[in-house]
ModelCIF file with pLDDT and N, C-alpha, C, O atoms, coordinates in Angstrom:
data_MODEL
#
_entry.id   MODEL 
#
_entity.id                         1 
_entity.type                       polymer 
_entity.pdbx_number_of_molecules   1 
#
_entity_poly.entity_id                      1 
_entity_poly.type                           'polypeptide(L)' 
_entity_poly.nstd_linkage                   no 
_entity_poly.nstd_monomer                   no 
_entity_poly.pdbx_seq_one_letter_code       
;(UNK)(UNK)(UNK)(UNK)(UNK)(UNK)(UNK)(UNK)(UNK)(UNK)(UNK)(UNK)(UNK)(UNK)(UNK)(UNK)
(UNK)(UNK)(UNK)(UNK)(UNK)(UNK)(UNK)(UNK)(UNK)(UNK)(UNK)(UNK)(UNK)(UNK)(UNK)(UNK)
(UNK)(UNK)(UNK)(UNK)(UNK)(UNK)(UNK)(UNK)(UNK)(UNK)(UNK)(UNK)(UNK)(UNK)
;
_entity_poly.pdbx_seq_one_letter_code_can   XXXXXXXXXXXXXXXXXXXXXXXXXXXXXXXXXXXXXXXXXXXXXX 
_entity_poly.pdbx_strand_id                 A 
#
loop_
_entity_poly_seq.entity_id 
_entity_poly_seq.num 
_entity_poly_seq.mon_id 
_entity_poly_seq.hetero 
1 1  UNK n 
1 2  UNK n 
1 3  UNK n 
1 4  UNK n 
1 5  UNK n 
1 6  UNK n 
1 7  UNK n 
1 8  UNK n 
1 9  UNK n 
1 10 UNK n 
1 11 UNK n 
1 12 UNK n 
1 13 UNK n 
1 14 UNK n 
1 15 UNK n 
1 16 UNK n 
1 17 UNK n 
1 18 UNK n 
1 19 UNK n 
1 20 UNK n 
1 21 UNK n 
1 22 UNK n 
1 23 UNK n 
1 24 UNK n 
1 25 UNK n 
1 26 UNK n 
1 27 UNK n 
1 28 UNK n 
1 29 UNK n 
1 30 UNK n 
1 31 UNK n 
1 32 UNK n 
1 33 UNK n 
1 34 UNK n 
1 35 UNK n 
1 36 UNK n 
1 37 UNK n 
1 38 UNK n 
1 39 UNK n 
1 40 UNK n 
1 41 UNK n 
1 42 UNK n 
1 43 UNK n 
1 44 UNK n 
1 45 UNK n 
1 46 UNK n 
#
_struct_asym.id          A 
_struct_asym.entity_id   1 
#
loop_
_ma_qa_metric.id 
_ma_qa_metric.mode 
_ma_qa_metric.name 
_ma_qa_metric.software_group_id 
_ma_qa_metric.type 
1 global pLDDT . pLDDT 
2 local  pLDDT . pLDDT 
#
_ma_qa_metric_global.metric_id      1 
_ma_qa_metric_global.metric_value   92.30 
_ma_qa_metric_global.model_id       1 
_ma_qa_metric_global.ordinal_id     1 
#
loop_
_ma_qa_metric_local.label_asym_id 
_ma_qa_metric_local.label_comp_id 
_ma_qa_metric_local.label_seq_id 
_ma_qa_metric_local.metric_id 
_ma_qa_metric_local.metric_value 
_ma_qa_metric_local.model_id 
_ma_qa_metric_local.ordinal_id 
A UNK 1  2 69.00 1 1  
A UNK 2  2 70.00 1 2  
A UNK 3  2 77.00 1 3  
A UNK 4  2 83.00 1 4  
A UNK 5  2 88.00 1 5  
A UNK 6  2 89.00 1 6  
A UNK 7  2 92.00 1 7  
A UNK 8  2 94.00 1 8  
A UNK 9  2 94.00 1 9  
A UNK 10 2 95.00 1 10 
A UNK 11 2 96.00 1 11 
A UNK 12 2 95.00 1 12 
A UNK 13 2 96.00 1 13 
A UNK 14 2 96.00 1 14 
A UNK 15 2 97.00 1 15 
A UNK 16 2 97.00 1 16 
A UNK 17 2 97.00 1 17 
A UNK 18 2 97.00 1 18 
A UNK 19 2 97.00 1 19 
A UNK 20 2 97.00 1 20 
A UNK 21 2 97.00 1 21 
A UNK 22 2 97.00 1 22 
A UNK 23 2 96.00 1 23 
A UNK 24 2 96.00 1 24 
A UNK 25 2 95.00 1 25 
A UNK 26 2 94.00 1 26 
A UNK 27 2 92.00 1 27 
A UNK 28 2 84.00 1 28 
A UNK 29 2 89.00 1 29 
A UNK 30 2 90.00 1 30 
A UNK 31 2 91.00 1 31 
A UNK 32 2 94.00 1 32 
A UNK 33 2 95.00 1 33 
A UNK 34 2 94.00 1 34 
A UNK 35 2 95.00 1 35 
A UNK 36 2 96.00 1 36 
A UNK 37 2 95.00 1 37 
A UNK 38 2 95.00 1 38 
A UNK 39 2 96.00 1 39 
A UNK 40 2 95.00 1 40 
A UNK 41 2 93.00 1 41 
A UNK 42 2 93.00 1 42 
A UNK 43 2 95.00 1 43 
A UNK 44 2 91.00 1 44 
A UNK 45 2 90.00 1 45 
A UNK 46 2 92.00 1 46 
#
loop_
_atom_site.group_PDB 
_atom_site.id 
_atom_site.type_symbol 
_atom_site.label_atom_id 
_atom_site.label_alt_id 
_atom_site.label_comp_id 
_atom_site.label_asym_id 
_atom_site.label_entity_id 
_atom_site.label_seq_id 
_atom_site.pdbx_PDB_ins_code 
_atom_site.Cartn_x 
_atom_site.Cartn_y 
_atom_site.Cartn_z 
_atom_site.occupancy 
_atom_site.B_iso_or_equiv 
_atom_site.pdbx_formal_charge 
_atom_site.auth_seq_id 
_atom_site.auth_comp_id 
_atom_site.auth_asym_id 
_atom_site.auth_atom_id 
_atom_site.pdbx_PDB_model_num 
ATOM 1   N N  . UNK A 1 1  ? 0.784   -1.227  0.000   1.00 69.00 ? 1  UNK A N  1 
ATOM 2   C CA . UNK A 1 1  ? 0.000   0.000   0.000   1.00 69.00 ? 1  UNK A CA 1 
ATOM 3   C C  . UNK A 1 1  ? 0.814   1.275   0.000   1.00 69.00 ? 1  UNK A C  1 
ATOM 4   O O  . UNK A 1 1  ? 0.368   2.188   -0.695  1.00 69.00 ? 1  UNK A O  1 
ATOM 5   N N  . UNK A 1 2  ? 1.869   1.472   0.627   1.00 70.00 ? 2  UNK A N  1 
ATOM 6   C CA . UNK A 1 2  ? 2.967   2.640   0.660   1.00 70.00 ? 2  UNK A CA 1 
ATOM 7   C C  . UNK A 1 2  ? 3.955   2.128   -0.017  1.00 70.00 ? 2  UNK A C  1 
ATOM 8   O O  . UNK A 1 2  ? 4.916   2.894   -0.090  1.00 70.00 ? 2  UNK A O  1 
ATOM 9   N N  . UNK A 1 3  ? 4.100   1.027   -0.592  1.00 77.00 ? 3  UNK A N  1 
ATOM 10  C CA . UNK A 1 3  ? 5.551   1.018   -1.128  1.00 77.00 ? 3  UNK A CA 1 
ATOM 11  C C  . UNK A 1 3  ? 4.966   1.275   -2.684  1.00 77.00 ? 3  UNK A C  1 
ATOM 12  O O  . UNK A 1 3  ? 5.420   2.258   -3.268  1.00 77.00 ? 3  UNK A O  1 
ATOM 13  N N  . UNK A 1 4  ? 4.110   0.548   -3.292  1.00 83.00 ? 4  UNK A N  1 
ATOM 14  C CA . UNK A 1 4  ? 3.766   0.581   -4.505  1.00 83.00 ? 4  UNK A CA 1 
ATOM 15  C C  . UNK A 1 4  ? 3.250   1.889   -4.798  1.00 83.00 ? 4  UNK A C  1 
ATOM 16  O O  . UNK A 1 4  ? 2.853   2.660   -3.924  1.00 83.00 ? 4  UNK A O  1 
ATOM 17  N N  . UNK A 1 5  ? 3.254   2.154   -6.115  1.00 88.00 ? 5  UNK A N  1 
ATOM 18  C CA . UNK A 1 5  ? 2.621   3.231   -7.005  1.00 88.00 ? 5  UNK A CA 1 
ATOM 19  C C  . UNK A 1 5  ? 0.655   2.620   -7.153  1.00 88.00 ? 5  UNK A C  1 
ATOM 20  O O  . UNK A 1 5  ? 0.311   1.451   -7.328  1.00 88.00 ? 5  UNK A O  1 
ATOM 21  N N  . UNK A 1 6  ? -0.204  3.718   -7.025  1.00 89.00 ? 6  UNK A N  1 
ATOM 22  C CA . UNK A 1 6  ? -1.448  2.494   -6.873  1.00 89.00 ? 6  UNK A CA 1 
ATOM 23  C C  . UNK A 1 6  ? -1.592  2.870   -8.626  1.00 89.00 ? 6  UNK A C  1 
ATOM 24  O O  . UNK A 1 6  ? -2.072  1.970   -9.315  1.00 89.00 ? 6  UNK A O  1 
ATOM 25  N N  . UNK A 1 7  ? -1.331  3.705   -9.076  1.00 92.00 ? 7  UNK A N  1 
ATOM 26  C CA . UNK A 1 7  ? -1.715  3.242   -10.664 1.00 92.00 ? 7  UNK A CA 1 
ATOM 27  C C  . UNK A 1 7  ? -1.266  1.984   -10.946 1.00 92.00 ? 7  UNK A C  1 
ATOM 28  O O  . UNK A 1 7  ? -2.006  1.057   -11.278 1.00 92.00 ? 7  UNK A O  1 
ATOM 29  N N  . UNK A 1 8  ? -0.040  1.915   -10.823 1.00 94.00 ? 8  UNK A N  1 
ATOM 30  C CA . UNK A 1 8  ? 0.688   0.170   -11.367 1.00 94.00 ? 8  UNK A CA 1 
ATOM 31  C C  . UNK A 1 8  ? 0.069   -0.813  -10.302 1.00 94.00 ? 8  UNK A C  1 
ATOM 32  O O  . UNK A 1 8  ? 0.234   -1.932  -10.788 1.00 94.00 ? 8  UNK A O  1 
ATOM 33  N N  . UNK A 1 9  ? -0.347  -0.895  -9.501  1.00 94.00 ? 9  UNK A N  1 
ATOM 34  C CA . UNK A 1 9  ? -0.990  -1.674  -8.660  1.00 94.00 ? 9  UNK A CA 1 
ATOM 35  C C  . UNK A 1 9  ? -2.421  -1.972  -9.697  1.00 94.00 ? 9  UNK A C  1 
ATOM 36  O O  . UNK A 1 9  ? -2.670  -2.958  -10.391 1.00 94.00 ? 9  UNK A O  1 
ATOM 37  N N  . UNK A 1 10 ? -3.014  -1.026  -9.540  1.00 95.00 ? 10 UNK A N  1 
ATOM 38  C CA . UNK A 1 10 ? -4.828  -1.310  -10.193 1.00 95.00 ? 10 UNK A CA 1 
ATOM 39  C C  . UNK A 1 10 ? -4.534  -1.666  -11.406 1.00 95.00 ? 10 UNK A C  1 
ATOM 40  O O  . UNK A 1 10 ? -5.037  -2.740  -11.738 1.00 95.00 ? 10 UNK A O  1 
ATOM 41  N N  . UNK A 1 11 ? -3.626  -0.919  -12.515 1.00 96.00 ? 11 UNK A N  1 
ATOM 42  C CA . UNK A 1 11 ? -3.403  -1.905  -13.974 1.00 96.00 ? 11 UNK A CA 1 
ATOM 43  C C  . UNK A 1 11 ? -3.129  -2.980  -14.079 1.00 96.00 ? 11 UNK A C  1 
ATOM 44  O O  . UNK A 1 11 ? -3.623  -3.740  -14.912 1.00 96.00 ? 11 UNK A O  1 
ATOM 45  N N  . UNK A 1 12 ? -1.976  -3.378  -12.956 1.00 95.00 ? 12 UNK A N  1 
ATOM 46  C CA . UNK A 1 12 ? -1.357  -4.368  -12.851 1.00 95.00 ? 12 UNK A CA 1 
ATOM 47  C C  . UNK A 1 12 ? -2.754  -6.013  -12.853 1.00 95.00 ? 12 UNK A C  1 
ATOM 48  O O  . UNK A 1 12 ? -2.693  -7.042  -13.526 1.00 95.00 ? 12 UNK A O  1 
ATOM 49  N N  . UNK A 1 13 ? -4.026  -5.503  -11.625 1.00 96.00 ? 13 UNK A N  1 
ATOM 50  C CA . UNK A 1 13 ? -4.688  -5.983  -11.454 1.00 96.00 ? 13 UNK A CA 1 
ATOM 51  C C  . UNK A 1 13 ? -5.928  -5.801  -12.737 1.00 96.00 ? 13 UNK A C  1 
ATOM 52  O O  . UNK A 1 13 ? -6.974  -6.446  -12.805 1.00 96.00 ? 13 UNK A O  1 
ATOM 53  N N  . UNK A 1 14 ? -5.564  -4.982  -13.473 1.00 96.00 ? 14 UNK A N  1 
ATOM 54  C CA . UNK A 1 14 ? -6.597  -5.454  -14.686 1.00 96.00 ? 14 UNK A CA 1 
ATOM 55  C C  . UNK A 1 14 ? -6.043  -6.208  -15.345 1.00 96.00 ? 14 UNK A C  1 
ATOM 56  O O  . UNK A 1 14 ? -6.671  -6.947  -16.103 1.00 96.00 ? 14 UNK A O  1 
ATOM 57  N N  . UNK A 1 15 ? -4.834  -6.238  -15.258 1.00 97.00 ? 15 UNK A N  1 
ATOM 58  C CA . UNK A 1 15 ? -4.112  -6.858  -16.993 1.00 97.00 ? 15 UNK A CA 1 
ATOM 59  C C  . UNK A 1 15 ? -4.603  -8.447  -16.423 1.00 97.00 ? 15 UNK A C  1 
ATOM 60  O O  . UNK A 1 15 ? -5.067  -9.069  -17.378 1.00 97.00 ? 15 UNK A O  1 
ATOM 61  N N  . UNK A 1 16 ? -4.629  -9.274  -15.130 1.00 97.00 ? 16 UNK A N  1 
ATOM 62  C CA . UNK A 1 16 ? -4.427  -10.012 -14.182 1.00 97.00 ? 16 UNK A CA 1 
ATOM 63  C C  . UNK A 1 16 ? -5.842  -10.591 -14.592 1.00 97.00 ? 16 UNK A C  1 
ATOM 64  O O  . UNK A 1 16 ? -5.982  -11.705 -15.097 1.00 97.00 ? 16 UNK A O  1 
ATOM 65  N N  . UNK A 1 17 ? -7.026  -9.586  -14.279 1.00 97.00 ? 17 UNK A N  1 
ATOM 66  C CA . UNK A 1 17 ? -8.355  -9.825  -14.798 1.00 97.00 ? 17 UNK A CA 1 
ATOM 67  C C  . UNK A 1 17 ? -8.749  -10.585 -15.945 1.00 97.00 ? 17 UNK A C  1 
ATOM 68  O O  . UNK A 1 17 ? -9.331  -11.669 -15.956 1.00 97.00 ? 17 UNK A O  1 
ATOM 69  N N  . UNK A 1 18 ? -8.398  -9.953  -16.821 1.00 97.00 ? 18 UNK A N  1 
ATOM 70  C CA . UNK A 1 18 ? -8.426  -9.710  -18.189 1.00 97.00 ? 18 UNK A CA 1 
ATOM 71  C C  . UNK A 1 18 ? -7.841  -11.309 -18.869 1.00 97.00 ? 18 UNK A C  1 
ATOM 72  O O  . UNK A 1 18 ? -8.387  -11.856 -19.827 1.00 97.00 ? 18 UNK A O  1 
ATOM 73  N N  . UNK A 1 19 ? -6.463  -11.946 -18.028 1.00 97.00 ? 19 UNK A N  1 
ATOM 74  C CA . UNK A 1 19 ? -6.042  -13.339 -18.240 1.00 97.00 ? 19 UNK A CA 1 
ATOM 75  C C  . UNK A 1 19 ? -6.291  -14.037 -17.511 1.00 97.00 ? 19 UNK A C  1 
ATOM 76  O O  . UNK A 1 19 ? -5.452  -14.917 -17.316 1.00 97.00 ? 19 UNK A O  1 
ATOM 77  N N  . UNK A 1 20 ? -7.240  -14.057 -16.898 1.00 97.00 ? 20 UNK A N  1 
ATOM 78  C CA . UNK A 1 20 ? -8.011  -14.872 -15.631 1.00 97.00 ? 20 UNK A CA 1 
ATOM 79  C C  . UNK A 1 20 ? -8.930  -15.357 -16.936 1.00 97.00 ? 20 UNK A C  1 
ATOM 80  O O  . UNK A 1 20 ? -8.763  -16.423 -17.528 1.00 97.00 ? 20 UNK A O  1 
ATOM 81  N N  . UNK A 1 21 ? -9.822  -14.464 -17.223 1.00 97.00 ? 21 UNK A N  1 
ATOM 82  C CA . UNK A 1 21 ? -10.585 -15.254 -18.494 1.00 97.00 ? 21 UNK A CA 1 
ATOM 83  C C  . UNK A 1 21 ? -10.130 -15.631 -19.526 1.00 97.00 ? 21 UNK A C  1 
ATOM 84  O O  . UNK A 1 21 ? -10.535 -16.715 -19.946 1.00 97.00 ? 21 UNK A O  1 
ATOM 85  N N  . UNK A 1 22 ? -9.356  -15.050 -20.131 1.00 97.00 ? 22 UNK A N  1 
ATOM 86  C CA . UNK A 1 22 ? -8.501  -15.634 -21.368 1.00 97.00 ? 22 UNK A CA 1 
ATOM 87  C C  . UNK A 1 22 ? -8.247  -16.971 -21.351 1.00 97.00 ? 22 UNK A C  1 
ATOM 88  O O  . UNK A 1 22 ? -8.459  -17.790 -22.245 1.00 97.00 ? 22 UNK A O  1 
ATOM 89  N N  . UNK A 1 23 ? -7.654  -17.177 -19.983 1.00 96.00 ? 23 UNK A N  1 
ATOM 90  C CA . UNK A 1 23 ? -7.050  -18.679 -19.745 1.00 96.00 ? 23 UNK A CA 1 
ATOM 91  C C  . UNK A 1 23 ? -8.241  -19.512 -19.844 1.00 96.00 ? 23 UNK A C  1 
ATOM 92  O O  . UNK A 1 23 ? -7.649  -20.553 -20.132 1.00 96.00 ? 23 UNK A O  1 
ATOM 93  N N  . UNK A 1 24 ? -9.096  -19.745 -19.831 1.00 96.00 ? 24 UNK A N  1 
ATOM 94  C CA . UNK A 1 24 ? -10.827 -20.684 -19.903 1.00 96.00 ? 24 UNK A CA 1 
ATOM 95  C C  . UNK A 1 24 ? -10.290 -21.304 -21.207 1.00 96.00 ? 24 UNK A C  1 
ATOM 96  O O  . UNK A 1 24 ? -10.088 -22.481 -21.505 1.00 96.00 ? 24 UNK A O  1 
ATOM 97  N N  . UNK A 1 25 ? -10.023 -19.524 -22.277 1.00 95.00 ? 25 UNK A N  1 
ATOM 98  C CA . UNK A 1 25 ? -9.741  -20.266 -23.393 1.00 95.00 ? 25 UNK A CA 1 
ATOM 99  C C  . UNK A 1 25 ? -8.939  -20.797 -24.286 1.00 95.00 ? 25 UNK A C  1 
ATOM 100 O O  . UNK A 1 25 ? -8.984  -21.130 -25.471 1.00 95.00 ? 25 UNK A O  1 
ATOM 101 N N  . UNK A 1 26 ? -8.063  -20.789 -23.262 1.00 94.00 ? 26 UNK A N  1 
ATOM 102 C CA . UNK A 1 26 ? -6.399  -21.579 -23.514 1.00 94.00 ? 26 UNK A CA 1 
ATOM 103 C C  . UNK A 1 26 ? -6.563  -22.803 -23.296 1.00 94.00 ? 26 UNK A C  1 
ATOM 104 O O  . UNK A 1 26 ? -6.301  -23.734 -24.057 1.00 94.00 ? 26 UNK A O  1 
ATOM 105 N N  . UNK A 1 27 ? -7.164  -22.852 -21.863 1.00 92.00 ? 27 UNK A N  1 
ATOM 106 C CA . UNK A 1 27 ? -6.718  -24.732 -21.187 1.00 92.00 ? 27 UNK A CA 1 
ATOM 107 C C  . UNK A 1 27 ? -7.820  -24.621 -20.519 1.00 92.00 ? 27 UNK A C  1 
ATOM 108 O O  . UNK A 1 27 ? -7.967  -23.996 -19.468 1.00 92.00 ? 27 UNK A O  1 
ATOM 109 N N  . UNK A 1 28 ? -9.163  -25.627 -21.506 1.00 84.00 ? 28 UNK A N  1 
ATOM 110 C CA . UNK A 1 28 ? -10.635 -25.543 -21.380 1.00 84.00 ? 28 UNK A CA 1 
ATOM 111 C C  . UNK A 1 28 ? -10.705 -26.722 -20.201 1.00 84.00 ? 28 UNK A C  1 
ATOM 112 O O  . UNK A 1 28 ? -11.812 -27.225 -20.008 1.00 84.00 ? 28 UNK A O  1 
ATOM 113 N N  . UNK A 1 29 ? -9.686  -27.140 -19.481 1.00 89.00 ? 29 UNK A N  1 
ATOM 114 C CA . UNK A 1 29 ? -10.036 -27.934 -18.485 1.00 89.00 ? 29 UNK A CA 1 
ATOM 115 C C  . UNK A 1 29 ? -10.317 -27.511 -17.362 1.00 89.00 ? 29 UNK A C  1 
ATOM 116 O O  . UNK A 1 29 ? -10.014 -26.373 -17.002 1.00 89.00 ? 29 UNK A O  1 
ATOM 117 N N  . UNK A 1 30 ? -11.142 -28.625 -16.390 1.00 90.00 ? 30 UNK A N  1 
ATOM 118 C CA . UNK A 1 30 ? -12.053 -27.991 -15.508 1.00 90.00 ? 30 UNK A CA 1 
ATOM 119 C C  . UNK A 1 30 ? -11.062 -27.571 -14.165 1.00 90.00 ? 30 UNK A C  1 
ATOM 120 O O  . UNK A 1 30 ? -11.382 -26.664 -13.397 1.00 90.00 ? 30 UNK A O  1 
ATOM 121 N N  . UNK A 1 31 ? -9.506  -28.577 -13.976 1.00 91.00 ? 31 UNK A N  1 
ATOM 122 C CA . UNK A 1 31 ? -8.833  -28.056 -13.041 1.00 91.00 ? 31 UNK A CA 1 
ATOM 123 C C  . UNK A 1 31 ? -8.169  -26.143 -13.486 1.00 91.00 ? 31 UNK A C  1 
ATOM 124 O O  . UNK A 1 31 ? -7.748  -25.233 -12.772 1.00 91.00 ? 31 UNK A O  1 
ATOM 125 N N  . UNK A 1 32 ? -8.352  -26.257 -14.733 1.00 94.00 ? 32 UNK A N  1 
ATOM 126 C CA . UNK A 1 32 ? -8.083  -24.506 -15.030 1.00 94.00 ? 32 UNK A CA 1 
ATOM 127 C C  . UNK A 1 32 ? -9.197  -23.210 -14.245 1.00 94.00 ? 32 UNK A C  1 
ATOM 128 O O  . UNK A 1 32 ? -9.117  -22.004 -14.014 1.00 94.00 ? 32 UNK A O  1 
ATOM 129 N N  . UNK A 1 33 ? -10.209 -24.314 -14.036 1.00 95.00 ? 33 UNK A N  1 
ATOM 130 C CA . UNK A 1 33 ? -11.426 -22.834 -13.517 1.00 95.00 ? 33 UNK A CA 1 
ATOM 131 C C  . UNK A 1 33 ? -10.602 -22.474 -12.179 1.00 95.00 ? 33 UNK A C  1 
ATOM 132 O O  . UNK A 1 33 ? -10.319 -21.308 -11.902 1.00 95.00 ? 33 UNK A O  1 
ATOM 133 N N  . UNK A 1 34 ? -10.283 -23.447 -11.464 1.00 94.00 ? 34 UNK A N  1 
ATOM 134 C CA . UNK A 1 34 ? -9.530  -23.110 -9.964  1.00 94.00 ? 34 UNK A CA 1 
ATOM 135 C C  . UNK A 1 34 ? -8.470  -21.961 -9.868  1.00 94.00 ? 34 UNK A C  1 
ATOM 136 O O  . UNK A 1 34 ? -8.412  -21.137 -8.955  1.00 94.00 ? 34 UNK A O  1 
ATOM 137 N N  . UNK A 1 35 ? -7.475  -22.051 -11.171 1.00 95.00 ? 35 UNK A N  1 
ATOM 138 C CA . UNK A 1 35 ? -6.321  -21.559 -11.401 1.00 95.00 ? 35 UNK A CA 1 
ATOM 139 C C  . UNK A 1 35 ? -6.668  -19.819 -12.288 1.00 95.00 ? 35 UNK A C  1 
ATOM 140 O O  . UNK A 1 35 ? -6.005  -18.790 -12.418 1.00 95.00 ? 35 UNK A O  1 
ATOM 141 N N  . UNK A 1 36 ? -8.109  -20.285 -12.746 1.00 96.00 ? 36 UNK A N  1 
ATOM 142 C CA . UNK A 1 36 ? -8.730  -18.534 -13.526 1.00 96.00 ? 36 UNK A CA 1 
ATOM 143 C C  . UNK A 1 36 ? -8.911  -17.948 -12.134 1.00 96.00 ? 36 UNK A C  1 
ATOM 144 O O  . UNK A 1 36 ? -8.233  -17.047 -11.640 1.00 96.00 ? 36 UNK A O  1 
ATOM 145 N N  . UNK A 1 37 ? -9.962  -18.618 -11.561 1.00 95.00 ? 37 UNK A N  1 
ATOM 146 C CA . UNK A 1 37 ? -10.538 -18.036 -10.310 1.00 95.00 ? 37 UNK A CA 1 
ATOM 147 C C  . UNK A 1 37 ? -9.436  -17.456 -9.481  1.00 95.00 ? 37 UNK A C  1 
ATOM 148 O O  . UNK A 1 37 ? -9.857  -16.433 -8.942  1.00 95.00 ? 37 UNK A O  1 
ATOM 149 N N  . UNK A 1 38 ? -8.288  -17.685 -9.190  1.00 95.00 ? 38 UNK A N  1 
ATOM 150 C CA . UNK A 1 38 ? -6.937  -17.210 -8.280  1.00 95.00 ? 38 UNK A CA 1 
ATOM 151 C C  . UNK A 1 38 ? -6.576  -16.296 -8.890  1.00 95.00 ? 38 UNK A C  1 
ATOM 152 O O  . UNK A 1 38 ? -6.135  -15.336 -8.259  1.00 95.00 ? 38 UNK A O  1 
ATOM 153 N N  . UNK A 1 39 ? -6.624  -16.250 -10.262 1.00 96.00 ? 39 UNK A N  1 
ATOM 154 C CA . UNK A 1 39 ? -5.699  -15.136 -11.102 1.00 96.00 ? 39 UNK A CA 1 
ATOM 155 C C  . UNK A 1 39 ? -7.154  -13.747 -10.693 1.00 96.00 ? 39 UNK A C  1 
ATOM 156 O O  . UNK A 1 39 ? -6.903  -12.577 -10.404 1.00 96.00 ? 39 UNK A O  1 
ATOM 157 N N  . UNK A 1 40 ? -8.494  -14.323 -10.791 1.00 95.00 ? 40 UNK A N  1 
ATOM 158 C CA . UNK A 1 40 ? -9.579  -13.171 -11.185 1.00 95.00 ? 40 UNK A CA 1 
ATOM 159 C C  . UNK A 1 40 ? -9.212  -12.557 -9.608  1.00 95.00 ? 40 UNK A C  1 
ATOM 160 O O  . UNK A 1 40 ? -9.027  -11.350 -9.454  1.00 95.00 ? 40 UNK A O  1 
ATOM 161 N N  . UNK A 1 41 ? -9.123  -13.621 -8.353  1.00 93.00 ? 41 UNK A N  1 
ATOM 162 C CA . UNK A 1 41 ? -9.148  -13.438 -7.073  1.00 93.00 ? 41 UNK A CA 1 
ATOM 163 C C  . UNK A 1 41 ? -8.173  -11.955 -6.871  1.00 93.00 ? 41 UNK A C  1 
ATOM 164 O O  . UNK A 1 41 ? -8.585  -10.839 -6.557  1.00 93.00 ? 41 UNK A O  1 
ATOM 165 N N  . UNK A 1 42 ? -6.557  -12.451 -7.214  1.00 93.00 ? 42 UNK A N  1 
ATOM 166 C CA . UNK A 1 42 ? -5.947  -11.837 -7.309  1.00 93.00 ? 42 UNK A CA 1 
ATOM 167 C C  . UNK A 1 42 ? -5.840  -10.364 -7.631  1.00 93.00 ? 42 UNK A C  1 
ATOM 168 O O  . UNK A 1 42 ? -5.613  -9.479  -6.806  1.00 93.00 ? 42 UNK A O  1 
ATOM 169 N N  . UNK A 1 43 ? -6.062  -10.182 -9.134  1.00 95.00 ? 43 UNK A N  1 
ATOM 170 C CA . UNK A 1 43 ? -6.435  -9.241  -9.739  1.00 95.00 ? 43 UNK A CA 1 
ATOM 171 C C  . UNK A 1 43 ? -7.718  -8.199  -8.993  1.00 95.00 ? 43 UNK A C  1 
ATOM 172 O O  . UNK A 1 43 ? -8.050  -7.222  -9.665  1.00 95.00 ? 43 UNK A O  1 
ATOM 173 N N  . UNK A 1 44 ? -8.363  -8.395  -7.735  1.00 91.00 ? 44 UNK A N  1 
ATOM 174 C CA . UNK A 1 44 ? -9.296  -8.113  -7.162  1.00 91.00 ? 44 UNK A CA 1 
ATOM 175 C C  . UNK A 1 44 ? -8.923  -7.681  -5.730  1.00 91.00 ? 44 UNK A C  1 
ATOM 176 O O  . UNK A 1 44 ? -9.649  -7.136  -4.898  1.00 91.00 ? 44 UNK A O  1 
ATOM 177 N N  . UNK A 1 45 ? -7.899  -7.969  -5.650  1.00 90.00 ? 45 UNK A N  1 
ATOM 178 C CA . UNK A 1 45 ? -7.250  -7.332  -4.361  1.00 90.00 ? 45 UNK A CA 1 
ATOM 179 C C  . UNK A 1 45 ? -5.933  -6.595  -4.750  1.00 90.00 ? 45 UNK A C  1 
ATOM 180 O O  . UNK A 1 45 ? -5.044  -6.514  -3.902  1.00 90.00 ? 45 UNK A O  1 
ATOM 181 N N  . UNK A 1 46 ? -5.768  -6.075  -5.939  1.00 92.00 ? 46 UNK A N  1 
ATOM 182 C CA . UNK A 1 46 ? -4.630  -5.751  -6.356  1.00 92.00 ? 46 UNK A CA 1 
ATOM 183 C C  . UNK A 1 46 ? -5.730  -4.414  -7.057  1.00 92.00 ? 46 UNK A C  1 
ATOM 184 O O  . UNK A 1 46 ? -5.246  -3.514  -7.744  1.00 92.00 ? 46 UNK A O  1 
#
């Protein structure tokens, strides 16, 4: 929170968003929803 810049923080967490879904349509397997969901998680506290 004080060390980071929060612009590069919140982009950082869209770009994060943004390949949370992408990935569904990379690697349509069902252990991938676990691994979108962490990236969307992520991207959501960032």
């Amino acid at each position: 929170g004080e060390q980071a810049k929060k612009s590069l923080l919140v982009a950082s967490g869209l770009l994060m968003l943004g390949f949370s879904f992408v990935l569904l349509n990379l690697f349509p397997q069902v252990s991938v929803l676990f691994v979108s969901m962490l990236l969307l998680s992520i991207s959501e506290i960032l």
